[in-house]
C-alpha atoms as a PDB file:
ATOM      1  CA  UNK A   1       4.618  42.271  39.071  1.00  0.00           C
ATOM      2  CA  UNK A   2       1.417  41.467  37.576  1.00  0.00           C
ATOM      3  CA  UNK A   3       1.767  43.446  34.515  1.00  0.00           C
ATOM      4  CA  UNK A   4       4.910  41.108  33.877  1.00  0.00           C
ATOM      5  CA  UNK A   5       2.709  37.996  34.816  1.00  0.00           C
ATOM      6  CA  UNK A   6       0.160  38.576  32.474  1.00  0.00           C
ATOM      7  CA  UNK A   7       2.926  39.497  29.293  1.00  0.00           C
ATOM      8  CA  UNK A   8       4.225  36.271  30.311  1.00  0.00           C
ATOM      9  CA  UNK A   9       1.074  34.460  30.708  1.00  0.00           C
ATOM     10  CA  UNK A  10      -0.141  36.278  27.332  1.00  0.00           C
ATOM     11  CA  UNK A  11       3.307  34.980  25.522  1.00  0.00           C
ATOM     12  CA  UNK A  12       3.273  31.964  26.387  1.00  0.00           C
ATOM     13  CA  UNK A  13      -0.854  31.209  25.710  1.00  0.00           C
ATOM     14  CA  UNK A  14      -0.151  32.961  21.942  1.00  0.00           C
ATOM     15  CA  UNK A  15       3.019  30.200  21.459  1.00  0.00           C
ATOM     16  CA  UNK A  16       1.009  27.492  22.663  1.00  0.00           C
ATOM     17  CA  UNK A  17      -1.838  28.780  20.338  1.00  0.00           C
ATOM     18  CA  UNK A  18       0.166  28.973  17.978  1.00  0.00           C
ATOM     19  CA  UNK A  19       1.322  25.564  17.864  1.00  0.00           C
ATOM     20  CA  UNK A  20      -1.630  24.248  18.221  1.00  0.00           C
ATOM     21  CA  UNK A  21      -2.926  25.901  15.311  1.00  0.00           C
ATOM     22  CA  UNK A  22       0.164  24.319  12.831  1.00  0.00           C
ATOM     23  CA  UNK A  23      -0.194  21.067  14.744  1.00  0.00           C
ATOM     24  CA  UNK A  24      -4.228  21.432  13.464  1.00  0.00           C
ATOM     25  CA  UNK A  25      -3.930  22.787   9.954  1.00  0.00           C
ATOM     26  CA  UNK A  26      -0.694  20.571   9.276  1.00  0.00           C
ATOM     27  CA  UNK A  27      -2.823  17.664  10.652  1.00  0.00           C
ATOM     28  CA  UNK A  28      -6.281  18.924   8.212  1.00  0.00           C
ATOM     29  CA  UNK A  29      -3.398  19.079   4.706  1.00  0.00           C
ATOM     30  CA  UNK A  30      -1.175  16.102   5.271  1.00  0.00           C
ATOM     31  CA  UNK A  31      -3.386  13.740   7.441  1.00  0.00           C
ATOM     32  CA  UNK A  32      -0.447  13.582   9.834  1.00  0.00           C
ATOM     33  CA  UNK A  33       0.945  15.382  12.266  1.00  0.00           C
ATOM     34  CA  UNK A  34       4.471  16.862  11.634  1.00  0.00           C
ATOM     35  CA  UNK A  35       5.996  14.372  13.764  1.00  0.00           C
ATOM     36  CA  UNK A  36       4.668  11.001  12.294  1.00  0.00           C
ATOM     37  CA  UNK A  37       4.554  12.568   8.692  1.00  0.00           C
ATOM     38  CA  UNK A  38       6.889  10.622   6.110  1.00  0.00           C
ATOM     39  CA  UNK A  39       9.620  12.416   4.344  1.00  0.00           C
ATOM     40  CA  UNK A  40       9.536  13.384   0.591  1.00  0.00           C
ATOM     41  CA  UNK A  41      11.414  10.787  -1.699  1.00  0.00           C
ATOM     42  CA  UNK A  42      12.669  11.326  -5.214  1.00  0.00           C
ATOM     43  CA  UNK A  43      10.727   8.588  -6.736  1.00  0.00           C
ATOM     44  CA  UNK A  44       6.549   8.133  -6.629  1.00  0.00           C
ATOM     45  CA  UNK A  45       4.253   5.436  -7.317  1.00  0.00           C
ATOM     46  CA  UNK A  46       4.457   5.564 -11.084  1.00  0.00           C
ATOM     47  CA  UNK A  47       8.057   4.316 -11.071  1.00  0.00           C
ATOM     48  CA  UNK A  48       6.481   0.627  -9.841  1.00  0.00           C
ATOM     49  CA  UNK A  49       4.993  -0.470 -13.022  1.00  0.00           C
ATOM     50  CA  UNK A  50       4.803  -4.750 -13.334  1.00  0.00           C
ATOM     51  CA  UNK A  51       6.551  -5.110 -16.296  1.00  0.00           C
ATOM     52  CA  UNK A  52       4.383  -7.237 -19.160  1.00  0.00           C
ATOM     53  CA  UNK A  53       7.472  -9.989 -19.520  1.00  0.00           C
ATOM     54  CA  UNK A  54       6.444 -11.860 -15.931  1.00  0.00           C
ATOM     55  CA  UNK A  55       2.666 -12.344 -17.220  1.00  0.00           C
ATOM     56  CA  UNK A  56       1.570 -15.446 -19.413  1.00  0.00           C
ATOM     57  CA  UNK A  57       1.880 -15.177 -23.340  1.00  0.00           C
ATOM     58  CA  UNK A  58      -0.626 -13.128 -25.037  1.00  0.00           C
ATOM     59  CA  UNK A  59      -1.503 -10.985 -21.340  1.00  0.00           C
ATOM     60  CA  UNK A  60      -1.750  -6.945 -22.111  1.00  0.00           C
ATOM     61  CA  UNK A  61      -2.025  -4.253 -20.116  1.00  0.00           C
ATOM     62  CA  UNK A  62      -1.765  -0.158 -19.906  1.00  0.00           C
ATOM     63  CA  UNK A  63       0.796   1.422 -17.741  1.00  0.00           C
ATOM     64  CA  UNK A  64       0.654   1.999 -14.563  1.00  0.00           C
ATOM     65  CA  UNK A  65      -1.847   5.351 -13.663  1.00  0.00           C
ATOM     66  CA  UNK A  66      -3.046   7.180 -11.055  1.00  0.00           C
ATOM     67  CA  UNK A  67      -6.571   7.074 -10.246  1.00  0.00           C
ATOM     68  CA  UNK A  68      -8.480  10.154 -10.233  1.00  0.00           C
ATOM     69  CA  UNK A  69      -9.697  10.418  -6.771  1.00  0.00           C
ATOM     70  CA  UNK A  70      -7.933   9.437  -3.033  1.00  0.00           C
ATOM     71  CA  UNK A  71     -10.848   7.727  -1.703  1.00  0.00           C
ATOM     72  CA  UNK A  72      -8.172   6.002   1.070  1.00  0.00           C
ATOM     73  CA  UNK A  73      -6.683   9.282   1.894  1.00  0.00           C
ATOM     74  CA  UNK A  74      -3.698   8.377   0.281  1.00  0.00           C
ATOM     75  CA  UNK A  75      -0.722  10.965  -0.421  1.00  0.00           C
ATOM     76  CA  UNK A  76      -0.431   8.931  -3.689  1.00  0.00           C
ATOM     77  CA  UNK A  77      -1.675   5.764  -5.861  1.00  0.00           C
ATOM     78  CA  UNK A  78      -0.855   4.134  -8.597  1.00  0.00           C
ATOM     79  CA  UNK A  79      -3.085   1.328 -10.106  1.00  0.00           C
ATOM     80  CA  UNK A  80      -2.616  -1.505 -13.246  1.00  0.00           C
ATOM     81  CA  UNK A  81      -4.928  -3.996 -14.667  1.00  0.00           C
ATOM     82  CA  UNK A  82      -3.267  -6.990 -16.361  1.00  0.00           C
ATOM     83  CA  UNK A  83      -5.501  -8.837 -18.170  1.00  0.00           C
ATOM     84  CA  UNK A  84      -4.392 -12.459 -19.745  1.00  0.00           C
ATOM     85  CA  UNK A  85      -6.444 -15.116 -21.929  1.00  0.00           C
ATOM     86  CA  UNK A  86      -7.146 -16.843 -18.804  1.00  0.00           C
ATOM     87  CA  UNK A  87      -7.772 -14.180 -16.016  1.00  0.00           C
ATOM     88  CA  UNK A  88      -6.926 -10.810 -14.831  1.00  0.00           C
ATOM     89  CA  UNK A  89      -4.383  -9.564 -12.687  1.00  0.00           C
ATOM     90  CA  UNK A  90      -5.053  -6.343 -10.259  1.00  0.00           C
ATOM     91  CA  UNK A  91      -1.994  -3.732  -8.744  1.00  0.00           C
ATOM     92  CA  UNK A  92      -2.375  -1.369  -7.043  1.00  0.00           C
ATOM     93  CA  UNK A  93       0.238   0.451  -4.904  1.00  0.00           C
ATOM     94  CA  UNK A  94      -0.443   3.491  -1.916  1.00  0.00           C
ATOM     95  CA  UNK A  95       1.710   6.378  -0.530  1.00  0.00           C
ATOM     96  CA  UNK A  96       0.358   7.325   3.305  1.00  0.00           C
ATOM     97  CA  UNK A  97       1.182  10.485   4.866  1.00  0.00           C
ATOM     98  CA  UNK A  98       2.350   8.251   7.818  1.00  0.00           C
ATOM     99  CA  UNK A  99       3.032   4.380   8.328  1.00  0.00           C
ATOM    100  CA  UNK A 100       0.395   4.374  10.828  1.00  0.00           C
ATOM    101  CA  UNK A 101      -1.988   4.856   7.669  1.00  0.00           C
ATOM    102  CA  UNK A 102      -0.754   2.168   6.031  1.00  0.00           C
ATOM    103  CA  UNK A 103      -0.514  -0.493   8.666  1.00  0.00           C
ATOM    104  CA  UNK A 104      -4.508   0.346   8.603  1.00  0.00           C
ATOM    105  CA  UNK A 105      -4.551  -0.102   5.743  1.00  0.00           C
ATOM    106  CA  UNK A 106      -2.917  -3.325   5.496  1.00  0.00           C
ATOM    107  CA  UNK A 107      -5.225  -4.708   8.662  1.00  0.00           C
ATOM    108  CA  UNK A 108      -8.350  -3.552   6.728  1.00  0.00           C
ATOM    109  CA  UNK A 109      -7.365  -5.426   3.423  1.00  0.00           C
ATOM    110  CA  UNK A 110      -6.032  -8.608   5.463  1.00  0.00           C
ATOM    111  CA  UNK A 111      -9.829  -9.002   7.028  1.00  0.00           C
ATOM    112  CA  UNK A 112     -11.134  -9.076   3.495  1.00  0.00           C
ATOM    113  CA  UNK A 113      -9.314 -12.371   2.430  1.00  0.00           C
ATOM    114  CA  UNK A 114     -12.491 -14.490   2.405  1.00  0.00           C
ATOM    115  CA  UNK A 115     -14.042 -16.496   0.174  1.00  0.00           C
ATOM    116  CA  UNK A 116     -17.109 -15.107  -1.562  1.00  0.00           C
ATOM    117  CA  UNK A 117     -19.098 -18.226  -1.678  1.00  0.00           C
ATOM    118  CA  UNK A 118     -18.490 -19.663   1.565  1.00  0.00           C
ATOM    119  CA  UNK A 119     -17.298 -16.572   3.741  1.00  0.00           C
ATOM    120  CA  UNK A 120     -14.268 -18.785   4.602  1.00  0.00           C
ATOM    121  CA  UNK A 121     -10.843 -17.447   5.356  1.00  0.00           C
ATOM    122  CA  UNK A 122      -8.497 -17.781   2.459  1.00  0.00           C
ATOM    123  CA  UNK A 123      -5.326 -19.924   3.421  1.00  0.00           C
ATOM    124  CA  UNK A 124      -1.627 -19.352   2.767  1.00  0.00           C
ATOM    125  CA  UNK A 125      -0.791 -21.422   0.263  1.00  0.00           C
ATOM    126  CA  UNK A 126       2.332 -24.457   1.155  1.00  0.00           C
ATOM    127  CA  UNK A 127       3.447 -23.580  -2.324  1.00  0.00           C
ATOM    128  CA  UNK A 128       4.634 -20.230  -1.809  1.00  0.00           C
ATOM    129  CA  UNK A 129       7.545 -19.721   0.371  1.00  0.00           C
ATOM    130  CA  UNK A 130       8.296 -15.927  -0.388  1.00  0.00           C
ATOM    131  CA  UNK A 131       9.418 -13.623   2.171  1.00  0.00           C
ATOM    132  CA  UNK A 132      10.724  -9.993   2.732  1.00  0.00           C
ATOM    133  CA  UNK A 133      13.583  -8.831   4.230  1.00  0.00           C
ATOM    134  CA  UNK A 134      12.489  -5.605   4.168  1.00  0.00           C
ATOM    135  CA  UNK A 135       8.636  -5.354   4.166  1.00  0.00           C
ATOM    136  CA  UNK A 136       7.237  -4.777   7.771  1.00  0.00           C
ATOM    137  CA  UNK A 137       4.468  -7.149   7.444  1.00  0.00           C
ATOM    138  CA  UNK A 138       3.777  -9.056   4.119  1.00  0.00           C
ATOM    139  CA  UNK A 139       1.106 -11.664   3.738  1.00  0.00           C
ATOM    140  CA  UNK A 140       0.015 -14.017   0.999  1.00  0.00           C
ATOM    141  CA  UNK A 141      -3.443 -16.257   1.223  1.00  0.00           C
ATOM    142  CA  UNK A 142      -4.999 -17.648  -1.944  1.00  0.00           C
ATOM    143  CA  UNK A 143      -9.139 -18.666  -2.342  1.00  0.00           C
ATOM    144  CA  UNK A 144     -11.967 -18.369  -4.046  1.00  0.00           C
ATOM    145  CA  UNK A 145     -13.804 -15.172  -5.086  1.00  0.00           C
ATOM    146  CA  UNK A 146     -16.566 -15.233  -7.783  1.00  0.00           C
ATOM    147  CA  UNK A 147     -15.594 -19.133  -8.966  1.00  0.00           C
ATOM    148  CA  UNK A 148     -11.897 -18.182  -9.239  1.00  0.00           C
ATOM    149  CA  UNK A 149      -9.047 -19.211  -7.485  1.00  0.00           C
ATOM    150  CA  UNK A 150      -7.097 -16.383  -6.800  1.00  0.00           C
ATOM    151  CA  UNK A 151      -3.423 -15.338  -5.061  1.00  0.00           C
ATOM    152  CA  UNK A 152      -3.277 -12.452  -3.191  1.00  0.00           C
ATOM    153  CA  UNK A 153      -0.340 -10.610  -1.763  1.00  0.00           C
ATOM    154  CA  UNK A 154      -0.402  -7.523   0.331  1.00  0.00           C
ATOM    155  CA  UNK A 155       2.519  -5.772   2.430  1.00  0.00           C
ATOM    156  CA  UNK A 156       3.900  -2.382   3.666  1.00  0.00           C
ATOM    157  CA  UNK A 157       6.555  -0.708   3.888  1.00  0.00           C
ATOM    158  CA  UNK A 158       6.896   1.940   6.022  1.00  0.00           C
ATOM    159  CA  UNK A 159       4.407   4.493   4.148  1.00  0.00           C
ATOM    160  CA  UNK A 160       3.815   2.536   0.928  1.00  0.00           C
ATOM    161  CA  UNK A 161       0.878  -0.035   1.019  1.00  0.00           C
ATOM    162  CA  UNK A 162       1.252  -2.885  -1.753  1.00  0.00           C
ATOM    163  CA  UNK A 163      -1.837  -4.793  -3.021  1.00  0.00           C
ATOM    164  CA  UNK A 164      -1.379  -7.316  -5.753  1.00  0.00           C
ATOM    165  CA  UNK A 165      -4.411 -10.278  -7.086  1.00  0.00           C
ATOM    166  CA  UNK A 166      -4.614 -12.938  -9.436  1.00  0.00           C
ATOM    167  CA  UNK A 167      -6.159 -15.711 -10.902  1.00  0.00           C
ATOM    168  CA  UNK A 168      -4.726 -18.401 -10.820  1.00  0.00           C
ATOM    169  CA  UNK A 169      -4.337 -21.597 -13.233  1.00  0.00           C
ATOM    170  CA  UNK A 170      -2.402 -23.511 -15.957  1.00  0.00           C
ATOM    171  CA  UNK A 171      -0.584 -19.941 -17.406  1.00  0.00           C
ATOM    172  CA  UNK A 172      -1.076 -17.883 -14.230  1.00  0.00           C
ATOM    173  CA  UNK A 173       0.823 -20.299 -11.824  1.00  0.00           C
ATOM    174  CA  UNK A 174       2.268 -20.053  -8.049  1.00  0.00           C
ATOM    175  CA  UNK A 175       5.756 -19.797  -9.559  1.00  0.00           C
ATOM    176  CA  UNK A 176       4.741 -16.851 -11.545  1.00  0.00           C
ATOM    177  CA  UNK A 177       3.080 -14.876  -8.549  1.00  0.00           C
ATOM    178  CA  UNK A 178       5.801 -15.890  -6.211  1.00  0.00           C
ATOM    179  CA  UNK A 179       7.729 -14.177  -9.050  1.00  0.00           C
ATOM    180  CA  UNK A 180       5.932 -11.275  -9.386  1.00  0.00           C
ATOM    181  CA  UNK A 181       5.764 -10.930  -5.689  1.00  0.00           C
ATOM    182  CA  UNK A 182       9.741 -10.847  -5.569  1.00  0.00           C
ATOM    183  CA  UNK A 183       9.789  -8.254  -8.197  1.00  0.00           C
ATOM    184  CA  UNK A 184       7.725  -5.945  -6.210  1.00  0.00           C
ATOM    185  CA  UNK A 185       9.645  -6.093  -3.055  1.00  0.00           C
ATOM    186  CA  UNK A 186      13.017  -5.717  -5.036  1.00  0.00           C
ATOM    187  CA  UNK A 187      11.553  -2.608  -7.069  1.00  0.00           C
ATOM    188  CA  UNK A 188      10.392  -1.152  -3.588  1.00  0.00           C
ATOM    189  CA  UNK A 189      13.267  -2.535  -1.259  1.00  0.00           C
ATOM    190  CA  UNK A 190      15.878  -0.851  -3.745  1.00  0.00           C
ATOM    191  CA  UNK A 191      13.938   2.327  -3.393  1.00  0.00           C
ATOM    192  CA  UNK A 192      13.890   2.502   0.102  1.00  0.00           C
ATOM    193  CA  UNK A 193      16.827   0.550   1.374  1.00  0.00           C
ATOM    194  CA  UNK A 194      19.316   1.292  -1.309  1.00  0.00           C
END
């Protein structure tokens, strides 16, 4: 009876090993355990380039590119500089290896919406009435930062972690962001909720 105790005892402890071992590594490669680990898609980060035709006459820009190291632990990232005669605009879009990353992410970038002069929380504009349908948590504020008034916009959904900045002025206005800002939840919405 005891020799078939300890086989048993010995079988089980070597699954549960086991498991925990996966659970570890899995955790280590992917930042995630397997449960709370997003699926693959058929589509990255690249595909969410801002197209040049919603910037201000005379604005340039390169396409969209991946940076060359995941300092946020990101699964993926894709980043564009738009730069106009009166300002530059910033993108930059994340792929988590689980939502939970990127609702810290969002949290961490939503504390950071202050003004650089005065340390004063940037407001959400009256202006700007956007909102998602699909986005689990999307917020807009606009300030300043280095003498420049500037619109930001950042939301997630589910794994993906959206970050967009701008001046703003006479070319760059509200209308334009607001525009911009419904592109990029169409581009991603379509993607994920098609």
């Amino acid at each position: 009876m005891n020799k078939k105790y300890l086989t048993l005892s010995l079988i089980i402890f070597t699954i549960i090993s086991c498991a925990c071992f996966v659970s570890f590594y899995q955790y280590l490669l992917n930042r995630c355990f397997w449960w709370e680990c997003v699926p693959e898609r058929n589509f990255t980060v690249l595909d969410w380039e801002i197209p040049l035709y919603l910037f201000p006459d005379g604005s340039f820009t390169e396409h969209i590119t991946a940076p060359t190291d995941n300092s946020l632990g990101e699964v993926e990232a894709g980043f564009q500089t738009i730069r106009m005669y009166s300002g530059v605009a910033i993108y930059d879009i994340y792929r988590f290896s689980s939502v939970k990353n990127a609702i810290t992410q969002f949290e961490r970038d939503k504390e950071s919406m202050i003004s650089s002069e005065t340390g004063n929380l940037w407001l959400v504009p009256d202006n700007i009435t956007f909102s998602s349908e699909t986005a689990d948590d999307i917020y807009i504020a606009c300030g300043y930062w280095s003498n420049r008034y500037r619109c930001k916009m950042i939301a997630y959904y589910q794994e993906y972690f959206i970050f967009f900045n701008t001046d703003i002025n006479d070319q760059m206005t509200f209308e334009r962001f607001e525009n911009i800002v419904a592109y990029l939840d169409e581009q991603i919405s379509s993607r994920l909720y098609p």
